[in-house]
N, C-alpha and C. Protein backbone atom coordinates (compact mmCIF):
# COMPACT_ATOMS: atom_id res chain seq x y z
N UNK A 1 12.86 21.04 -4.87
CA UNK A 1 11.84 20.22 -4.26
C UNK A 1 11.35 19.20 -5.28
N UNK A 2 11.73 17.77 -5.13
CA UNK A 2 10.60 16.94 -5.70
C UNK A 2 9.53 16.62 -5.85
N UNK A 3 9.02 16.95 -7.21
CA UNK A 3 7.39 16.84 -7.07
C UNK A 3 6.82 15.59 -6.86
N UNK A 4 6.28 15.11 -5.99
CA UNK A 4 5.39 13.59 -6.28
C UNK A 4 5.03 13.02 -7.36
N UNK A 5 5.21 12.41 -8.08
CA UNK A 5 4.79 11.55 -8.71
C UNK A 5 4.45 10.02 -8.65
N UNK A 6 3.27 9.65 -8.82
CA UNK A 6 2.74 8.02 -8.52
C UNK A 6 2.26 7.82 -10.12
N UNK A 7 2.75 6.41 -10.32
CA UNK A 7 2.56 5.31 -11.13
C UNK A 7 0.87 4.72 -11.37
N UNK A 8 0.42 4.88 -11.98
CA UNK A 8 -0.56 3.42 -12.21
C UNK A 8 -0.76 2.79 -13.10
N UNK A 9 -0.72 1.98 -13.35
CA UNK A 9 -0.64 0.77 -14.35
C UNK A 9 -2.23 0.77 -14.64
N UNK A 10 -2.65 0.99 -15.73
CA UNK A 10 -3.38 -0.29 -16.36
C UNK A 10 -3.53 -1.33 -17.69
N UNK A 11 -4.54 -2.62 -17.16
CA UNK A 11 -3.82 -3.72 -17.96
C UNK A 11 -5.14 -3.23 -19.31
N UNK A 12 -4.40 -2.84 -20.57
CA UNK A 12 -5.39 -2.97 -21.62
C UNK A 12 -4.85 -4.20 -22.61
N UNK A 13 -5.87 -4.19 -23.64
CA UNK A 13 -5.92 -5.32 -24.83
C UNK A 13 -5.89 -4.16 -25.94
N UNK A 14 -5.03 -4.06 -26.88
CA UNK A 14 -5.08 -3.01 -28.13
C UNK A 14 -4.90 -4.43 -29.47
N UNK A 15 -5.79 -3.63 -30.26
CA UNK A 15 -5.99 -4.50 -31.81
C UNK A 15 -5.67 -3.49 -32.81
N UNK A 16 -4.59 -3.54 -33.78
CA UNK A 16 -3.96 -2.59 -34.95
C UNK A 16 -4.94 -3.02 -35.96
N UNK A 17 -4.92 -1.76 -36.74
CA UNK A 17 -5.57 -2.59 -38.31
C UNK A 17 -5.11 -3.68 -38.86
N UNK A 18 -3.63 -3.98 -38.89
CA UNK A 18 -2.96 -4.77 -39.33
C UNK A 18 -3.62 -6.43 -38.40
N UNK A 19 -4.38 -6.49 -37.60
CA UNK A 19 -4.40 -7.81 -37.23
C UNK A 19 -3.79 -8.06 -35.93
N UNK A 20 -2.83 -7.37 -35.98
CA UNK A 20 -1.99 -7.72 -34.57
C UNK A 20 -2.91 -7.27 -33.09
N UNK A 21 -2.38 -8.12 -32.38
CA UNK A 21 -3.21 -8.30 -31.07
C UNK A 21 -2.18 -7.61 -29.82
N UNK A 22 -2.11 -6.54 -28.92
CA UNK A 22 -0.97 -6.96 -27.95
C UNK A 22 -2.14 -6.24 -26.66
N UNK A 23 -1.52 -6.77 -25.48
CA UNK A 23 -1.91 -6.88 -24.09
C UNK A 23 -0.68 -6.65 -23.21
N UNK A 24 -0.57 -5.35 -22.46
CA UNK A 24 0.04 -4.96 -22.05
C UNK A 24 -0.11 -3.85 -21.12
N UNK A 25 0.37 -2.44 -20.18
CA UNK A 25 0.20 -1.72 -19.83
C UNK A 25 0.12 -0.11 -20.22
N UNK A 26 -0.52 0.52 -19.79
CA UNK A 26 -0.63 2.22 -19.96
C UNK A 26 -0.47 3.13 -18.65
N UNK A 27 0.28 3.70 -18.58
CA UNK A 27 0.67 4.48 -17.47
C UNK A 27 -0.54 6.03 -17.17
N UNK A 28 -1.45 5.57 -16.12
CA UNK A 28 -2.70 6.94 -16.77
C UNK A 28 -2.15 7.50 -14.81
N UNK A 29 -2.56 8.68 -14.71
CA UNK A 29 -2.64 9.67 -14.01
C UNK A 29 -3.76 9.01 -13.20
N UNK A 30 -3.77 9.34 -11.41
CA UNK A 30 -4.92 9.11 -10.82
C UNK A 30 -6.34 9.19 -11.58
N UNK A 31 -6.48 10.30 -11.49
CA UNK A 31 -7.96 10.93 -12.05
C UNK A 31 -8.49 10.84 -13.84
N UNK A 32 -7.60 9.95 -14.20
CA UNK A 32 -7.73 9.76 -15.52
C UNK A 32 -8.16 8.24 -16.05
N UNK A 33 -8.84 7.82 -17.17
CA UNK A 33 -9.35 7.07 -17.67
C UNK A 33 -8.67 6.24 -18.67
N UNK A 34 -9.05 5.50 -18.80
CA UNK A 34 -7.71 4.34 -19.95
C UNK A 34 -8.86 5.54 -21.36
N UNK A 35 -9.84 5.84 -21.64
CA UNK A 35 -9.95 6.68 -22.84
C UNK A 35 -10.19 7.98 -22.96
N UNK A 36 -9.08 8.65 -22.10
CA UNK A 36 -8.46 9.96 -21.94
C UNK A 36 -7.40 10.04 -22.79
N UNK A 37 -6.45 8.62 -22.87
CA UNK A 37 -5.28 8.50 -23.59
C UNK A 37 -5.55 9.11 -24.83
N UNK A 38 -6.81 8.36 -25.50
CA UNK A 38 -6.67 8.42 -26.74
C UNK A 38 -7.73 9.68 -27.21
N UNK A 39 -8.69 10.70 -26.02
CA UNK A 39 -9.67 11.15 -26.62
C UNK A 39 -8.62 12.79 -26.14
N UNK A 40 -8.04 12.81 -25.26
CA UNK A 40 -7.63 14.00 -24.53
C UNK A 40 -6.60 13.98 -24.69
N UNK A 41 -5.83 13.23 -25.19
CA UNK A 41 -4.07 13.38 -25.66
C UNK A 41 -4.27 13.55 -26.81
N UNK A 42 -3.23 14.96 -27.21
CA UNK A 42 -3.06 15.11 -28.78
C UNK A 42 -1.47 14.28 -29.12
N UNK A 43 -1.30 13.30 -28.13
CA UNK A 43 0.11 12.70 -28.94
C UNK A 43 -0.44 11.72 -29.66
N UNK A 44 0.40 11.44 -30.60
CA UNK A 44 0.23 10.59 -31.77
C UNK A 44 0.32 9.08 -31.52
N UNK A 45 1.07 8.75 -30.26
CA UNK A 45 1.52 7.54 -29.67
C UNK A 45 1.16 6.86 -28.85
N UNK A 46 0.91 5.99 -27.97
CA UNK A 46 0.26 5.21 -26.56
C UNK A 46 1.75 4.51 -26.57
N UNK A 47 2.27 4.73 -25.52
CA UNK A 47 3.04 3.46 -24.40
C UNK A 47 2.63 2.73 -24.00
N UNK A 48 2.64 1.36 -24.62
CA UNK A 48 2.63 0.41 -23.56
C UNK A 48 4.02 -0.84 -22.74
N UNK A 49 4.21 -0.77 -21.47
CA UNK A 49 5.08 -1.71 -21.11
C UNK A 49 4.43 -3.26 -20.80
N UNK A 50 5.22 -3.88 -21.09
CA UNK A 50 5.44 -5.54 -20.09
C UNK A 50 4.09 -5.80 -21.04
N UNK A 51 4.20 -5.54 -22.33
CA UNK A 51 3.40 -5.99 -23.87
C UNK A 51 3.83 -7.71 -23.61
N UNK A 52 2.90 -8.27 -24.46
CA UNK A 52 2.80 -9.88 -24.66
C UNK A 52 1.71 -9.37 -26.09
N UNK A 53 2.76 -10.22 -26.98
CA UNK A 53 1.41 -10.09 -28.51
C UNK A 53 2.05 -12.08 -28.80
N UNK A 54 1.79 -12.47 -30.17
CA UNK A 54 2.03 -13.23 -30.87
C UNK A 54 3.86 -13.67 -31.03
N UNK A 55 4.30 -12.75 -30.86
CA UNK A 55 5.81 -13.00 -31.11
C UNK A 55 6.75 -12.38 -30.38
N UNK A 56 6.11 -11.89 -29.32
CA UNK A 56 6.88 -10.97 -27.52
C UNK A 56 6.22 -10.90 -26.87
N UNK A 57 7.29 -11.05 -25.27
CA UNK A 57 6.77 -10.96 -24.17
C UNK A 57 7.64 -9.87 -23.72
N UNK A 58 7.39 -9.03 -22.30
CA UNK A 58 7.81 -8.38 -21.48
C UNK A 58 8.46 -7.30 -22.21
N UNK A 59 7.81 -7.05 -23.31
CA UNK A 59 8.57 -5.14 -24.41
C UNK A 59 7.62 -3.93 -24.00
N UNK A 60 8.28 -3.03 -24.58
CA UNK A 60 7.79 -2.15 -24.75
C UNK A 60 7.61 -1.56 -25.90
N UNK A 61 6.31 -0.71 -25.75
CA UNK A 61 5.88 -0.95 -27.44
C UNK A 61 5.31 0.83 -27.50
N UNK A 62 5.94 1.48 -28.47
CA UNK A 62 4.70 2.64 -28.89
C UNK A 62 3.97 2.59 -30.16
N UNK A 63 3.27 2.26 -29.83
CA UNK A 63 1.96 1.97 -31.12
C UNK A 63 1.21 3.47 -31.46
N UNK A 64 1.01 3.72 -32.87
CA UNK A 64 0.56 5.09 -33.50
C UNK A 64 -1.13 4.81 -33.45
N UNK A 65 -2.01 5.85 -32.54
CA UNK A 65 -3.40 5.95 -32.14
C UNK A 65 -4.04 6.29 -33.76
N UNK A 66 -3.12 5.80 -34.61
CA UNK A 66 -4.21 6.07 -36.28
C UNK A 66 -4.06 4.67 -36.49
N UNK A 67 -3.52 3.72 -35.65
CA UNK A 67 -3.53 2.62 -36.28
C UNK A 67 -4.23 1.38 -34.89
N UNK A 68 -5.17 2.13 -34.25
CA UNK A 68 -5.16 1.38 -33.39
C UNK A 68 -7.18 1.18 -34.25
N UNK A 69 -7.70 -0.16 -33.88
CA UNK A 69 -9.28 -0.50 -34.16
C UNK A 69 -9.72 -0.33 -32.72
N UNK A 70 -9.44 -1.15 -32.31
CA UNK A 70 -10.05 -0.96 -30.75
C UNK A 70 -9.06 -0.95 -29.71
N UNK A 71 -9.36 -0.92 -28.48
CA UNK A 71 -8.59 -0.61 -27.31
C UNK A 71 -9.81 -1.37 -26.10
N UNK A 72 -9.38 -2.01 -25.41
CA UNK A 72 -10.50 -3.03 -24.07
C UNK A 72 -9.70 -3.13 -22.94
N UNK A 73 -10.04 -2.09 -22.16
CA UNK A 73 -9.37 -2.15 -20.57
C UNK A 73 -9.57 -3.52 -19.71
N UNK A 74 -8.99 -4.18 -18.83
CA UNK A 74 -8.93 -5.03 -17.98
C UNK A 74 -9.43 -4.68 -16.93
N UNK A 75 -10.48 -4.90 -17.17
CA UNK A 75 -11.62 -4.33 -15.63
C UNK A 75 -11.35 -5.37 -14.01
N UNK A 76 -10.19 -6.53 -14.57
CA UNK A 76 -10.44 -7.53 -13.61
C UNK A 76 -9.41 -6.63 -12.97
């Protein structure tokens, strides 16, 4: 039997220590929060797809949550 699974996208803005800027997506669970990722996940990593920074468009990116300053969901 296949279990259901549904998708949701949301659009965040992540800033590295390093300076770098990228805007892209996070794949969160219905009932979950864009800062569940980072307060309730013990993985070390965030996915994001269809990233746009300074020097790419449309990648995918796993960025390490020790190197992230801030994180700003797209409320629009």
């Amino acid at each position: 039997m296949a279990e259901d699974y549904s998708t949701k996208y949301k659009s965040i803005t992540v800033r590295t220590i390093d300076g770098s800027t990228f805007n892209g997506k996070v794949n969160i669970s219905p009932d979950q929060r864009v800062s569940d990722i980072f307060t309730k996940s013990a993985r070390s990593f965030i996915v994001m797809v269809d990233v746009s920074s300074i020097d790419t468009s449309g990648k995918t990116r796993f960025i390490n949550k020790d190197h992230i300053v801030w994180v700003e969901p797209d409320d629009a």
